[in-house]
C-alpha atoms as a PDB file:
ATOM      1  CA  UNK A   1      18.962  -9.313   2.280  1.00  0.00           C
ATOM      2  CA  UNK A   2      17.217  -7.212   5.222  1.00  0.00           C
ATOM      3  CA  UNK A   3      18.832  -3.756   6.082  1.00  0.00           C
ATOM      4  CA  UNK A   4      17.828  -2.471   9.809  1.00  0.00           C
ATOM      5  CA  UNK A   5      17.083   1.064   8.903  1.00  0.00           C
ATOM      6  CA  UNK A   6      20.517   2.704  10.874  1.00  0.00           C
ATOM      7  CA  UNK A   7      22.157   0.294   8.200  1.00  0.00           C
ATOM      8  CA  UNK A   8      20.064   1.376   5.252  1.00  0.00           C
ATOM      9  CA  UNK A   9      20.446   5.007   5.984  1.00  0.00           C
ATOM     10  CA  UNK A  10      24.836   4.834   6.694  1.00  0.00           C
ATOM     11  CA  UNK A  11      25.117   2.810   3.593  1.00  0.00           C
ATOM     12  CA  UNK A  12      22.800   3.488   1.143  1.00  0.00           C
ATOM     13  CA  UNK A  13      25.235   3.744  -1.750  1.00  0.00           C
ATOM     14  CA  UNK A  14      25.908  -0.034  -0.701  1.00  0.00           C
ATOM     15  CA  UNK A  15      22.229  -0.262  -0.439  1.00  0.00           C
ATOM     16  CA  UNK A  16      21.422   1.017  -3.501  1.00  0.00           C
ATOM     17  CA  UNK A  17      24.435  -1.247  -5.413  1.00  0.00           C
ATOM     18  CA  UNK A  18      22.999  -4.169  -3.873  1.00  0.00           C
ATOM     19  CA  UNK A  19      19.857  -3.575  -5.197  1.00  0.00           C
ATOM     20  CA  UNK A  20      21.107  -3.462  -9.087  1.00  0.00           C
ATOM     21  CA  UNK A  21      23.201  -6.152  -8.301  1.00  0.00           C
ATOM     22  CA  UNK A  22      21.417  -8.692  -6.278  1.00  0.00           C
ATOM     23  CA  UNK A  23      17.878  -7.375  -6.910  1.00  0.00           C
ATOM     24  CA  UNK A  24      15.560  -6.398  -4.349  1.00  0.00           C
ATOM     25  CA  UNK A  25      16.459  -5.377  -0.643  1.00  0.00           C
ATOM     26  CA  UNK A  26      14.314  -4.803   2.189  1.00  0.00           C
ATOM     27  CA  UNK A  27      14.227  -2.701   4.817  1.00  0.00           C
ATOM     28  CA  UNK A  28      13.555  -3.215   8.399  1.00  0.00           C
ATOM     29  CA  UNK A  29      12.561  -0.609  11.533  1.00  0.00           C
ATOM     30  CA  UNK A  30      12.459  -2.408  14.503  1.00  0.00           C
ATOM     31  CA  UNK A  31      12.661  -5.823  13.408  1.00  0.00           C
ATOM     32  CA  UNK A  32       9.789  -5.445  11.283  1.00  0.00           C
ATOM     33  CA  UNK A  33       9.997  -5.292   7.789  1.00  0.00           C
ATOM     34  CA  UNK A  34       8.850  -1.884   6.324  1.00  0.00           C
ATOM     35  CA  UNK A  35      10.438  -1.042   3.025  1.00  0.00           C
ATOM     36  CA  UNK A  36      11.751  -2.455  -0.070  1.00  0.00           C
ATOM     37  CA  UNK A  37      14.702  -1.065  -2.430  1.00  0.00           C
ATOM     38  CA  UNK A  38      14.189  -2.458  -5.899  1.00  0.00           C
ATOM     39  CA  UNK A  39      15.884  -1.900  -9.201  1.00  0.00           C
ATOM     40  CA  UNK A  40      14.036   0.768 -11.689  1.00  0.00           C
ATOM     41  CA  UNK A  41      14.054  -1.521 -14.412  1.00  0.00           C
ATOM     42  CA  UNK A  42      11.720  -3.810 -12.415  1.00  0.00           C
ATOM     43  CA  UNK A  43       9.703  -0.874 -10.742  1.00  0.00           C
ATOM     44  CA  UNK A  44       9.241   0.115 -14.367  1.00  0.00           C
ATOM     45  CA  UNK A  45       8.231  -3.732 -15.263  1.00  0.00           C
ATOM     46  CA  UNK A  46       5.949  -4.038 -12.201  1.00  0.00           C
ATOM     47  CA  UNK A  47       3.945  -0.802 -13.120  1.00  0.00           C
ATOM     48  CA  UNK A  48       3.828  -1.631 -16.814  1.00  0.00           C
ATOM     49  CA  UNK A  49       1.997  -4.951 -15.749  1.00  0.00           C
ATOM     50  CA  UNK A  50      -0.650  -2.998 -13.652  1.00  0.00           C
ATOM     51  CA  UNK A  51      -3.715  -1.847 -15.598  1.00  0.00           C
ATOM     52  CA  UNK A  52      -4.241   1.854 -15.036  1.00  0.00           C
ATOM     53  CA  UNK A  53      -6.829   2.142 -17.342  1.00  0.00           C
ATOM     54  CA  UNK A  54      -9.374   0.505 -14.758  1.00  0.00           C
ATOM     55  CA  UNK A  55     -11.857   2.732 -13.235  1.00  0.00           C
ATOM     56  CA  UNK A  56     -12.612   2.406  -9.852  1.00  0.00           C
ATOM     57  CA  UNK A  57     -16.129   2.041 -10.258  1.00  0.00           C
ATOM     58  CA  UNK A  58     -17.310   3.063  -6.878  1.00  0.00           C
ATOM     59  CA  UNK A  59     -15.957   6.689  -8.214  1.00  0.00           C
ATOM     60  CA  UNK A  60     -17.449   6.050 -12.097  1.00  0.00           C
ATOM     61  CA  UNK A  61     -20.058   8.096 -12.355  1.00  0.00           C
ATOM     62  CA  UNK A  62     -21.153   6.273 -14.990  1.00  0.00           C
ATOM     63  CA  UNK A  63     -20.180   2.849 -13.195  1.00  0.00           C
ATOM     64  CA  UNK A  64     -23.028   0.531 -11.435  1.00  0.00           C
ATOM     65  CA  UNK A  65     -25.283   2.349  -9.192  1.00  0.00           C
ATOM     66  CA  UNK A  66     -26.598  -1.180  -7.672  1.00  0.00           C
ATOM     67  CA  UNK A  67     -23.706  -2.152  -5.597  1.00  0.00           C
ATOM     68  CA  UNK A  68     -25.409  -2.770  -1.857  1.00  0.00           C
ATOM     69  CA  UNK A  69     -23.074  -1.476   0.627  1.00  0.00           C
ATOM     70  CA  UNK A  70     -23.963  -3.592   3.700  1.00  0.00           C
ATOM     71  CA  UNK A  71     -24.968  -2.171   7.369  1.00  0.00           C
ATOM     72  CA  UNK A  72     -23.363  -2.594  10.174  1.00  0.00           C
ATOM     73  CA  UNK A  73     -25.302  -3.634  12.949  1.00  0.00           C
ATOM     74  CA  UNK A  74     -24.214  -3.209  16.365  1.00  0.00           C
ATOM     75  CA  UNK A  75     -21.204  -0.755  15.335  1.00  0.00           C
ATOM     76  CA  UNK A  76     -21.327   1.961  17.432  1.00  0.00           C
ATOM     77  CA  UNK A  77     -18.956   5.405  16.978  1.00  0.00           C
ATOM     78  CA  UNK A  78     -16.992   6.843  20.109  1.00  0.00           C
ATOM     79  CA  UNK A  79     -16.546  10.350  20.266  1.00  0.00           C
ATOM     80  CA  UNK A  80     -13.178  11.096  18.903  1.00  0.00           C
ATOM     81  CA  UNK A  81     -10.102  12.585  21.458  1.00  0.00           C
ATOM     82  CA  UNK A  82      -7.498  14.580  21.343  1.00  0.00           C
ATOM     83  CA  UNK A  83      -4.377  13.756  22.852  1.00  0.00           C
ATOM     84  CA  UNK A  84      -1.495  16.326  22.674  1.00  0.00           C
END
């Protein structure tokens, strides 16, 4: 089910119910969805399956020092502004 955000936020015990009961529920702002509400048992499931041992090896600095980052040609910067 999709909660607009007004929804989410006056109900969130119903929200949150849903969620152990029915599984995940998303949230929407705008008509766009933004946001999901998902048991802990399966955030807990999800994050076992993700390898966090992996070392991002453009930060290794023991990792590979031949990775070519490519050039960008005809990518030009603009002077940043600042809009209050």
């Amino acid at each position: 089910m999709t909660w607009p955000v007004a929804d989410a936020k006056a109900r969130f015990s119903e929200l949150l119910d849903a969620a152990e009961n029915q599984g995940p529920q998303t949230i929407s702002r705008r008509g766009i969805e933004t946001a999901v509400v998902i048991p802990i048992a399966e955030w807990k499931r999800l994050n076992a399956s993700v390898q966090r041992d992996m070392i991002d090896p453009l930060t290794d600095p023991n990792g590979p020092h031949d990775i070519e980052i490519p050039v960008l040609r005809g990518f030009k910067l603009r002077p940043a502004t600042l809009e209050d």
